[in-house]
N, C-alpha and C. Protein backbone atom coordinates (compact mmCIF):
# COMPACT_ATOMS: atom_id res chain seq x y z
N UNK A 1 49.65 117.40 78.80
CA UNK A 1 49.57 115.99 78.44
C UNK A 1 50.80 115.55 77.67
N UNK A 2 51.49 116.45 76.71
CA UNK A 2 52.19 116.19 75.91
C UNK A 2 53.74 116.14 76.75
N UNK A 3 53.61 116.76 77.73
CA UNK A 3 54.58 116.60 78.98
C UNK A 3 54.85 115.16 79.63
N UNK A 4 53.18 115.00 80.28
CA UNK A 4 53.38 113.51 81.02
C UNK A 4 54.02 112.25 79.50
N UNK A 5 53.17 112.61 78.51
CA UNK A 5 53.82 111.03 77.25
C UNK A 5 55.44 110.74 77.26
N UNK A 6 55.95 112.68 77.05
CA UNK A 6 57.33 112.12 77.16
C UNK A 6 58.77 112.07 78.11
N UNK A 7 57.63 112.13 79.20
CA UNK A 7 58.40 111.67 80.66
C UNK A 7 58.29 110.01 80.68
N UNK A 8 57.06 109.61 80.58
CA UNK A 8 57.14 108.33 80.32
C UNK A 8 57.82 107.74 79.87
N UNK A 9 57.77 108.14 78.37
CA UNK A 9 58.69 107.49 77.28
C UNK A 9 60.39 107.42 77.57
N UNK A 10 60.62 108.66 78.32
CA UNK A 10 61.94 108.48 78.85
C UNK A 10 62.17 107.38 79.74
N UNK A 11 61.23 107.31 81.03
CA UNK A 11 61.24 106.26 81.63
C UNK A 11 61.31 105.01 81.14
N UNK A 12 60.36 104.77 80.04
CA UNK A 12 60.56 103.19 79.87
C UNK A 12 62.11 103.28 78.80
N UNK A 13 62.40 103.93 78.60
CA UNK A 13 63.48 104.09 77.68
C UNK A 13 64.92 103.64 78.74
N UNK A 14 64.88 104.74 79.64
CA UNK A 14 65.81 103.87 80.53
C UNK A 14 65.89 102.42 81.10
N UNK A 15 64.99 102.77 81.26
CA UNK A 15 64.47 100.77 82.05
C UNK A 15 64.64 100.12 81.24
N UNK A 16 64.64 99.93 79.44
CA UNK A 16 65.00 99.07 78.10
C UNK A 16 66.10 98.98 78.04
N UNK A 17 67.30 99.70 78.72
CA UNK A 17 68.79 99.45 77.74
C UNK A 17 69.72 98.81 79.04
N UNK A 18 68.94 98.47 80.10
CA UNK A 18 69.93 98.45 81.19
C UNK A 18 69.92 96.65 80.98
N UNK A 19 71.07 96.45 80.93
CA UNK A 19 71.06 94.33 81.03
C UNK A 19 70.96 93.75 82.67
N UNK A 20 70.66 93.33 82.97
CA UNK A 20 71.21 92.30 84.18
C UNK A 20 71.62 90.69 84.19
N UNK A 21 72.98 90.55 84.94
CA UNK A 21 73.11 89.01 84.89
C UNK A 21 73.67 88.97 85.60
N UNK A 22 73.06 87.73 85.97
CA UNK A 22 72.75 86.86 87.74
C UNK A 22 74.39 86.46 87.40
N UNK A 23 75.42 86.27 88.28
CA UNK A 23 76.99 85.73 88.56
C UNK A 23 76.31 84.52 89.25
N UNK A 24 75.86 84.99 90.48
CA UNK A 24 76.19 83.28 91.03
C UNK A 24 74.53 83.43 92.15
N UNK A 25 74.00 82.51 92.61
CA UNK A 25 73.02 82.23 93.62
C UNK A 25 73.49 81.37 94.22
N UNK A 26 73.01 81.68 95.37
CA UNK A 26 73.93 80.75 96.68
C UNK A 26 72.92 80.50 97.49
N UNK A 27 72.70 79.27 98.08
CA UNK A 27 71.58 79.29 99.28
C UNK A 27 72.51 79.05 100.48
N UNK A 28 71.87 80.00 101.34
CA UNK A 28 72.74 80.50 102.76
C UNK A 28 71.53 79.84 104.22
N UNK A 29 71.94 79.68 105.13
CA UNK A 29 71.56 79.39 105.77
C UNK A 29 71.40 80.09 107.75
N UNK A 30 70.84 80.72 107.83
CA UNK A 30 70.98 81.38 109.39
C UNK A 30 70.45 80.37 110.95
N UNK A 31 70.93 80.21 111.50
CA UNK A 31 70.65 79.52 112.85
C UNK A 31 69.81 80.46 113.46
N UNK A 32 68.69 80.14 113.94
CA UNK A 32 67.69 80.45 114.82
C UNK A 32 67.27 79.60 115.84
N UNK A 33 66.44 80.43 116.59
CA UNK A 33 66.13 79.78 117.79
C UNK A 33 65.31 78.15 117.41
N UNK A 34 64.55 78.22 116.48
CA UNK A 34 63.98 76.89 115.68
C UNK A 34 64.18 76.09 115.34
N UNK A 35 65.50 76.48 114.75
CA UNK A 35 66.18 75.60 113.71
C UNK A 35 67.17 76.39 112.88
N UNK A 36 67.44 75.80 111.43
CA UNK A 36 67.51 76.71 110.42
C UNK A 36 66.71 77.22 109.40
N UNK A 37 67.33 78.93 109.31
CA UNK A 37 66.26 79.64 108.51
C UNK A 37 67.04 79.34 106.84
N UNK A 38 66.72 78.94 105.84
CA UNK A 38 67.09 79.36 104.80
C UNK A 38 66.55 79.98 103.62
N UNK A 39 67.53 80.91 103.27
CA UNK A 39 67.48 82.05 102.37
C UNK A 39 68.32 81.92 101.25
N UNK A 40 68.25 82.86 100.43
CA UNK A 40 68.87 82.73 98.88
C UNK A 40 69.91 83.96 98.82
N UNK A 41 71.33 84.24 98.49
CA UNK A 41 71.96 85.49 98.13
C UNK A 41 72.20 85.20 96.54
N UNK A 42 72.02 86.09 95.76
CA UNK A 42 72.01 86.69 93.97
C UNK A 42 73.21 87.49 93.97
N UNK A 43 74.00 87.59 93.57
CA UNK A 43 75.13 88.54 93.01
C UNK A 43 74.84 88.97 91.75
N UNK A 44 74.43 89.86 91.48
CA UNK A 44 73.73 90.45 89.98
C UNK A 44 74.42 91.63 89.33
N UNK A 45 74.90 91.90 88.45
CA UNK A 45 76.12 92.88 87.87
C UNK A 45 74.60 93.35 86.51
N UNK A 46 74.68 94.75 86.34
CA UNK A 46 73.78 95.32 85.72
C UNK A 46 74.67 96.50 84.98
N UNK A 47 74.47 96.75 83.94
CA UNK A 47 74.66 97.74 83.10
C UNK A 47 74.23 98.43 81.62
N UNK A 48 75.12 99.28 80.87
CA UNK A 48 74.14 99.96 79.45
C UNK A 48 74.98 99.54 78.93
N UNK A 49 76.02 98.88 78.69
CA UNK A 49 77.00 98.59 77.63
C UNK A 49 77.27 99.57 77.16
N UNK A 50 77.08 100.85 77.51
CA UNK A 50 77.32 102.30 77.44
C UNK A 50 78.30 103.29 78.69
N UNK A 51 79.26 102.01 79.19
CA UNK A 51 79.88 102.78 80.28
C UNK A 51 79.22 103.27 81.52
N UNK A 52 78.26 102.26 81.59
CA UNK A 52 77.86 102.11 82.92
C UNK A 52 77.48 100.87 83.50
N UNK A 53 78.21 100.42 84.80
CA UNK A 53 77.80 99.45 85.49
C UNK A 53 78.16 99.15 86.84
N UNK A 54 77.79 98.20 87.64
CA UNK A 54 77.19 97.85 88.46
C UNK A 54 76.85 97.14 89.53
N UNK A 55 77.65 96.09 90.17
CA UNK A 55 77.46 95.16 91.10
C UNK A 55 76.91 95.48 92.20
N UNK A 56 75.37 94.16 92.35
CA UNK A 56 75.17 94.32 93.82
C UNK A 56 74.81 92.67 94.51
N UNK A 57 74.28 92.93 95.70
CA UNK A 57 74.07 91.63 95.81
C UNK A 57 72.45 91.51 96.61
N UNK A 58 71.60 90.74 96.56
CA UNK A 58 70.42 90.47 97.67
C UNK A 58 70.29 89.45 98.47
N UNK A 59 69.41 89.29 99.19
CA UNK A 59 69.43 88.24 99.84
C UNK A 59 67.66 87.88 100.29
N UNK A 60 67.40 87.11 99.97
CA UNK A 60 65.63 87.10 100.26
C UNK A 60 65.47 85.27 100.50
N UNK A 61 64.12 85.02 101.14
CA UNK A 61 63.62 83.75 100.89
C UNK A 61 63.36 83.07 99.66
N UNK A 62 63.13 83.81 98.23
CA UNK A 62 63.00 83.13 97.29
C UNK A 62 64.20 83.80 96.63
N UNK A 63 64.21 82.94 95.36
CA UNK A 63 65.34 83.14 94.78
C UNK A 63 64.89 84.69 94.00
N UNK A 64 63.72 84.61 93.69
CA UNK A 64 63.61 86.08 92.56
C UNK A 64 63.32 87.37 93.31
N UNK A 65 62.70 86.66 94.43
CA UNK A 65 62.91 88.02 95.55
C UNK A 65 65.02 88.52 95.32
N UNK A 66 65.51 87.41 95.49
CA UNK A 66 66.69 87.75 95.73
C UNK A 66 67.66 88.65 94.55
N UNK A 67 67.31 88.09 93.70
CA UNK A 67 67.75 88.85 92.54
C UNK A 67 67.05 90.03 91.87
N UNK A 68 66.11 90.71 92.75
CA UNK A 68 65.16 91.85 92.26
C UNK A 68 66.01 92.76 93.29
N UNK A 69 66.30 92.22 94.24
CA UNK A 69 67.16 93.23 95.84
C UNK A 69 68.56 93.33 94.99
N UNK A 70 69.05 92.42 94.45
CA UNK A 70 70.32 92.35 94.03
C UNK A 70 70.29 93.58 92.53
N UNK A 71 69.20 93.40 91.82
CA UNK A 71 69.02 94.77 90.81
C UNK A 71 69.48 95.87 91.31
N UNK A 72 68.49 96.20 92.11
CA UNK A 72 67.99 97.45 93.17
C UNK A 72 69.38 97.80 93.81
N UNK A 73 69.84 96.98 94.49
CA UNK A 73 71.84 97.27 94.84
C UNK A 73 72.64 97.32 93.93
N UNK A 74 72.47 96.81 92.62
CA UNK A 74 73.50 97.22 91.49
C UNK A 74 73.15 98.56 90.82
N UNK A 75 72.03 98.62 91.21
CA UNK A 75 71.67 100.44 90.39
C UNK A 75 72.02 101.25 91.37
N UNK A 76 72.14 100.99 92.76
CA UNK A 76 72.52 101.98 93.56
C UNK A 76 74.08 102.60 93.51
N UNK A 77 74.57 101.34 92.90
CA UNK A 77 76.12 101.29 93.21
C UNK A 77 76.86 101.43 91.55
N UNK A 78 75.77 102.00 90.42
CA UNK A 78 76.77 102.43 89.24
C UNK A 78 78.27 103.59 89.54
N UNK A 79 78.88 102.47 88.25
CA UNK A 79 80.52 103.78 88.27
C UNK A 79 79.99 104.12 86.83
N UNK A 80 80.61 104.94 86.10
CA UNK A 80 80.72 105.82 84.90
C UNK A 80 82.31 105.41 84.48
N UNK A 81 82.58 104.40 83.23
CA UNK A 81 83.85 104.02 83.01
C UNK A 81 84.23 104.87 81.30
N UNK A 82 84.84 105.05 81.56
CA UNK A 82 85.44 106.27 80.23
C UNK A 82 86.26 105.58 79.28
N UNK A 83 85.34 104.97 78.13
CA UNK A 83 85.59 104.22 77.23
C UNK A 83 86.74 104.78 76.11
N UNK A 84 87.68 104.45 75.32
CA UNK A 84 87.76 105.08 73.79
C UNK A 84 87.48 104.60 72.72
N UNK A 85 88.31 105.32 71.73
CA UNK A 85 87.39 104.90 70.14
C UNK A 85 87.63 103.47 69.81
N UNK A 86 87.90 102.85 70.71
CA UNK A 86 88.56 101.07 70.32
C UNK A 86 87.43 100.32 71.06
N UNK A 87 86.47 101.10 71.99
CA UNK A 87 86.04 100.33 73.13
C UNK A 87 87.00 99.49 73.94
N UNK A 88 87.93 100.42 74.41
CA UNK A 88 89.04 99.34 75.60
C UNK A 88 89.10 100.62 76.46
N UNK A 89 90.10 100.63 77.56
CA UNK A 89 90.37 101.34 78.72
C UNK A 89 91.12 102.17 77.85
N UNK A 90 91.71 103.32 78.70
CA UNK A 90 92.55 103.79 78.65
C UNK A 90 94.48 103.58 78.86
N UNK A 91 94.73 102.98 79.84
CA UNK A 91 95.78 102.45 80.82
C UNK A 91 95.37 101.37 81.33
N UNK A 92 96.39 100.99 81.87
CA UNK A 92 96.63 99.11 82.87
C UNK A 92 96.06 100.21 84.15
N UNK A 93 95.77 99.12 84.40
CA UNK A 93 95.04 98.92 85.96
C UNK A 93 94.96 98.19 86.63
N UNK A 94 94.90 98.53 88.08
CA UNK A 94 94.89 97.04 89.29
C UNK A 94 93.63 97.29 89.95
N UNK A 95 92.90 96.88 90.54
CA UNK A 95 91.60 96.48 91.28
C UNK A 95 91.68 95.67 92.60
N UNK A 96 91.51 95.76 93.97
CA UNK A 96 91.70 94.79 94.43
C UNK A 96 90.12 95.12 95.50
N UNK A 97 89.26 93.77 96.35
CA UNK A 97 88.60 93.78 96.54
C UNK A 97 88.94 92.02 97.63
N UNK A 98 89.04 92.73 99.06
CA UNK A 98 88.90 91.30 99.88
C UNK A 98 90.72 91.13 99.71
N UNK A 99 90.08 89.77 99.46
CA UNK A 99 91.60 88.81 98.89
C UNK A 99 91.72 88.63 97.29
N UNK A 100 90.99 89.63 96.13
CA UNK A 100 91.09 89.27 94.89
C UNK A 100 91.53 90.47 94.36
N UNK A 101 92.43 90.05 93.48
CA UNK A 101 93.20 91.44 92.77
C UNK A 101 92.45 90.67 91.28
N UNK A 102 92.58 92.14 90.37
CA UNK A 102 92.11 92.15 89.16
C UNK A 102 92.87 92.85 88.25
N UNK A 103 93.99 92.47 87.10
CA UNK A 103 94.81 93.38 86.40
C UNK A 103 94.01 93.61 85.51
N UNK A 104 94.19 94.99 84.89
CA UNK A 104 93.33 95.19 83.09
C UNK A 104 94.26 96.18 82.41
N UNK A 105 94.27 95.78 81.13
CA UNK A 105 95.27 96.35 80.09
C UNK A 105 94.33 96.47 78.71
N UNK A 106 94.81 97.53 78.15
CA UNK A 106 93.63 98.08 77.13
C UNK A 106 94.61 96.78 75.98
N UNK A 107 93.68 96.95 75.11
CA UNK A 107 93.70 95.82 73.84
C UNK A 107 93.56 96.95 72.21
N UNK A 108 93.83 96.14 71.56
CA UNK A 108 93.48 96.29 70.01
C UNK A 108 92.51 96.13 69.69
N UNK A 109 92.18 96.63 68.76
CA UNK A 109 90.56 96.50 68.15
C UNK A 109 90.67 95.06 67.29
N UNK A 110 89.67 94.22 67.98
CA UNK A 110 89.51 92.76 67.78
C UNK A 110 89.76 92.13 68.29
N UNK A 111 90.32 92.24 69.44
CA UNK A 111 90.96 91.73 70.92
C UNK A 111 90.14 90.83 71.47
N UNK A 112 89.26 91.50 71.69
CA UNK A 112 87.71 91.01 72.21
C UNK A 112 87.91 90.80 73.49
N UNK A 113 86.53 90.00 74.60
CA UNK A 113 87.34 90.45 75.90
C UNK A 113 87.67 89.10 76.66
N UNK A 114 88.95 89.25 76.81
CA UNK A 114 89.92 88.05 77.20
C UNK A 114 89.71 88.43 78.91
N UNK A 115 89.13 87.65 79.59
CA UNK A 115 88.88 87.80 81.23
C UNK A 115 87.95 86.32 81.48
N UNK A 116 88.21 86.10 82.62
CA UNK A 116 87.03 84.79 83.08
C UNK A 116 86.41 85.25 84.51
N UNK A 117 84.82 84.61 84.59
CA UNK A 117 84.10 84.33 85.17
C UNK A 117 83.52 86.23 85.47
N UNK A 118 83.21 86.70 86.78
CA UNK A 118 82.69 87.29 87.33
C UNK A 118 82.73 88.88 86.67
N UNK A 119 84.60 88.89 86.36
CA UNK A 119 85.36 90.08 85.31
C UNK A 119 84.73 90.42 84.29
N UNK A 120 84.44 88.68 83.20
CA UNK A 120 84.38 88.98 82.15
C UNK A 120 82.81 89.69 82.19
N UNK A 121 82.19 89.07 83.28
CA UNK A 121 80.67 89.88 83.15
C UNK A 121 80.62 91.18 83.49
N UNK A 122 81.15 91.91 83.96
CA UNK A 122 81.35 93.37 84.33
C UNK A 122 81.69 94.22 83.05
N UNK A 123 82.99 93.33 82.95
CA UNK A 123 83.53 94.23 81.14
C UNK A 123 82.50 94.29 80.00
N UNK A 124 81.98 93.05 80.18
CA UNK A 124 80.90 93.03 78.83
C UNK A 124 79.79 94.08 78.71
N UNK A 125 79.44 94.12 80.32
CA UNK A 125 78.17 95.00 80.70
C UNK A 125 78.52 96.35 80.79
N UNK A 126 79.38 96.43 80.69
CA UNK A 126 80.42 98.19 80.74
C UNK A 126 80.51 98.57 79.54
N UNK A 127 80.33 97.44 78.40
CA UNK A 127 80.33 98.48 77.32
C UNK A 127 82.07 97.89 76.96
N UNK A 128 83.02 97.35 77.39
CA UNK A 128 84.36 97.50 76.84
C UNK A 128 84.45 95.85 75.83
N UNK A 129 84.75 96.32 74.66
CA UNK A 129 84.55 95.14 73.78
C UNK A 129 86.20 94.73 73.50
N UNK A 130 87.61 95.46 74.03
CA UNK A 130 89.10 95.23 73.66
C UNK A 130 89.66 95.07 74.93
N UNK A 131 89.67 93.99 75.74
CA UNK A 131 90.80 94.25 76.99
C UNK A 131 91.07 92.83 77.32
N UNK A 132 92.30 92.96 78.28
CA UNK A 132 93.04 91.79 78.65
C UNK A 132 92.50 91.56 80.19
N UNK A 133 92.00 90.59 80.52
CA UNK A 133 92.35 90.80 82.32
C UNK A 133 92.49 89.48 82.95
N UNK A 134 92.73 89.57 84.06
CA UNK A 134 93.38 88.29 84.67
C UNK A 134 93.13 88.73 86.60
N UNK A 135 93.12 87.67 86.70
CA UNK A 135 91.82 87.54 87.89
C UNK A 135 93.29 86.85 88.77
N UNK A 136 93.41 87.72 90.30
CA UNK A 136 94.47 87.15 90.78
C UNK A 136 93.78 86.83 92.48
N UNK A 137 94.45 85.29 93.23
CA UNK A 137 94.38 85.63 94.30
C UNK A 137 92.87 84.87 94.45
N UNK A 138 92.18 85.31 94.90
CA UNK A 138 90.37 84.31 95.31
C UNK A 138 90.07 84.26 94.16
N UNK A 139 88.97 83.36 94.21
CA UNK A 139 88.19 83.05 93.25
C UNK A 139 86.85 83.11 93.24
N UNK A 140 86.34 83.66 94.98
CA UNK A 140 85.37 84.40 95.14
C UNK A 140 84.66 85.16 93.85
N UNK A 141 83.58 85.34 93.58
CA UNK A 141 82.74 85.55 92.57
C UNK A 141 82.56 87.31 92.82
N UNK A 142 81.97 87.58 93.80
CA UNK A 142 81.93 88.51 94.29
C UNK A 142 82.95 89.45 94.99
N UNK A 143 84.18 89.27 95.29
CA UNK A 143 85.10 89.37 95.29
C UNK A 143 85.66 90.17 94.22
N UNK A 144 85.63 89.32 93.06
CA UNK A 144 86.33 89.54 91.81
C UNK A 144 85.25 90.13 90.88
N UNK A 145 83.89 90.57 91.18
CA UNK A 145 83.61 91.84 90.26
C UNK A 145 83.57 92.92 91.13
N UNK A 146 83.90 92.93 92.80
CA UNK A 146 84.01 94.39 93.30
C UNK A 146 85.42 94.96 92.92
N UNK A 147 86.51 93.68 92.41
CA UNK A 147 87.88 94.03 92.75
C UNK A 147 87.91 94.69 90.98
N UNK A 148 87.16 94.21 90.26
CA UNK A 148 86.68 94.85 89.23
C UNK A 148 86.50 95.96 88.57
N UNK A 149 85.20 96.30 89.26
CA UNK A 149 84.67 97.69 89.76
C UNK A 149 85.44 98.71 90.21
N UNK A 150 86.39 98.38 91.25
CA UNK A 150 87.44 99.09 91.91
C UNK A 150 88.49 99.42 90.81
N UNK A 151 89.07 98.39 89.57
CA UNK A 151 90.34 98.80 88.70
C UNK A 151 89.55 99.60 87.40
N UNK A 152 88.19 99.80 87.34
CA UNK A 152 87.43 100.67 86.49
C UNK A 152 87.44 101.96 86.60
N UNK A 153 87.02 102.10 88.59
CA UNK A 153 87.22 103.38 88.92
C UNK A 153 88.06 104.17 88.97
N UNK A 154 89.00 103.38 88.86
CA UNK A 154 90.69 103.77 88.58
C UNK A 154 91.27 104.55 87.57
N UNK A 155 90.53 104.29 85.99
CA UNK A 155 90.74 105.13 85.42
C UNK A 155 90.69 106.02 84.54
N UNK A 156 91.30 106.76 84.07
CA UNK A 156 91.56 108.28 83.91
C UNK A 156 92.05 108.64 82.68
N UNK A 157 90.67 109.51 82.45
CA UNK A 157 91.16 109.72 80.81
C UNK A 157 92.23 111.53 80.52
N UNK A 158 92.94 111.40 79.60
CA UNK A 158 93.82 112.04 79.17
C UNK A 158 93.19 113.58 79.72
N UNK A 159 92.15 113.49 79.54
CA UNK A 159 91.45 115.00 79.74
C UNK A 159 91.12 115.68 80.72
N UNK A 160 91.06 114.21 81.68
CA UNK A 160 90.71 114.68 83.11
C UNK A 160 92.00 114.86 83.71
N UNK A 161 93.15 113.87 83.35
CA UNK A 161 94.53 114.15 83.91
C UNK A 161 95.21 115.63 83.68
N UNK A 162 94.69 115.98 82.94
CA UNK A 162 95.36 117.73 82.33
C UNK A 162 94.16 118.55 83.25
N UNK A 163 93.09 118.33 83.43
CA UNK A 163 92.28 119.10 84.23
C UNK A 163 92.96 118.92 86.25
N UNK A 164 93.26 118.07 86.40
CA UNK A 164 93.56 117.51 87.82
C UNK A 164 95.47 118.50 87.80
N UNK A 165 95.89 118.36 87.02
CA UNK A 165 97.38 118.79 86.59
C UNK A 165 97.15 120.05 86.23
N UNK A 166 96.16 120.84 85.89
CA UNK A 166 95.81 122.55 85.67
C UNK A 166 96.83 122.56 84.51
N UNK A 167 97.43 122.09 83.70
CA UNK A 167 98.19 122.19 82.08
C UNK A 167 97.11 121.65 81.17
N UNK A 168 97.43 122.35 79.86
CA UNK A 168 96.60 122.03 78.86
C UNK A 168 97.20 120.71 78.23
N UNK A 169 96.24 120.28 77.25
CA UNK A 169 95.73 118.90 77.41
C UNK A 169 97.24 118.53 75.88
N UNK A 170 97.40 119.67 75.54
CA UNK A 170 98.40 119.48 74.38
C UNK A 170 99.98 119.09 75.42
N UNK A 171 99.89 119.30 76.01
CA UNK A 171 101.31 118.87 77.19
C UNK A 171 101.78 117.63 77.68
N UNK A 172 100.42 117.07 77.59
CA UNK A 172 100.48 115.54 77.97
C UNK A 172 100.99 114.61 76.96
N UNK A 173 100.39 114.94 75.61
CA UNK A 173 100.62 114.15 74.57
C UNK A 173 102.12 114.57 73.98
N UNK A 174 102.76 115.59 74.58
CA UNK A 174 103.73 115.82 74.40
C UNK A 174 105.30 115.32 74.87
């Protein structure tokens, strides 16, 4: 018994720290033999503010159908972003996604996070509280948090670069 309480408790524990927020809802429309069908797409970016997050998107007849599919695709699709003691990146980075490029450059502590629209919701939900970024090219919503996502995955902390390079980690800083 004392097994099943704190499997539970883990469970709802995870399910408490994860945020979600809706970017944009769009009502879309499909041609059918009838007429038109219309439906709802959610772009929903989810994360722990703990270096993990998330973009996905749904698409349903109601709108909350749509953004429950759009959860469900942002949990499928977490990265793991490797924060430091400033909460900023590590290195500049590029992102690109479609037609939208995304630059990011680590910041100072108090920086806070300088980015607009789709970006700034990704960074926030990632957990990074110091960075610069700037949104190039579309203005696509979705676009610009995959192109996001993509300059996150990008990078690479000091430790893993000396592991990938087989030299110890005192070489780099050298």
């Amino acid at each position: 018994m004392a097994n099943r309480r704190s499997k539970k408790g883990r469970a709802k524990e995870k399910e408490t720290n994860w945020q979600e927020r809706v970017i944009q809802i769009r009502r879309v429309s499909k041609v059918v033999k009838g007429g038109k069908k219309l439906s709802f797409r959610a772009i929903v970016v989810v994360g722990n503010e703990r270096g993990q997050v998330g973009v996905g998107v749904g698409k349903a007849a109601d709108v909350i159908g749509a953004v429950r599919k759009g959860v469900v695709d942002a949990k499928k699709h977490l990265i793991d972003v490797s924060l430091n003691k400033a909460s900023s990146i590590a290195h500049i980075t590029n992102g690109r996604s479609g037609g939208a490029k995304v630059i990011m450059r680590p910041a100072a502590p108090g920086t806070g996070v300088i980015a607009g629209g789709a970006v700034r919701t990704v960074l926030e939900l990632a957990g990074i509280k110091n960075i610069l970024a700037k949104q190039l090219g579309s203005n696509n919503p979705l676009n610009n948090a995959r192109a996001a996502i993509d300059a996150l995955e990008q990078i690479r902390t000091f430790s893993q670069v000396a592991r990938e390079r087989e030299i110890p980690l005192e070489q780099i800083y050298a």
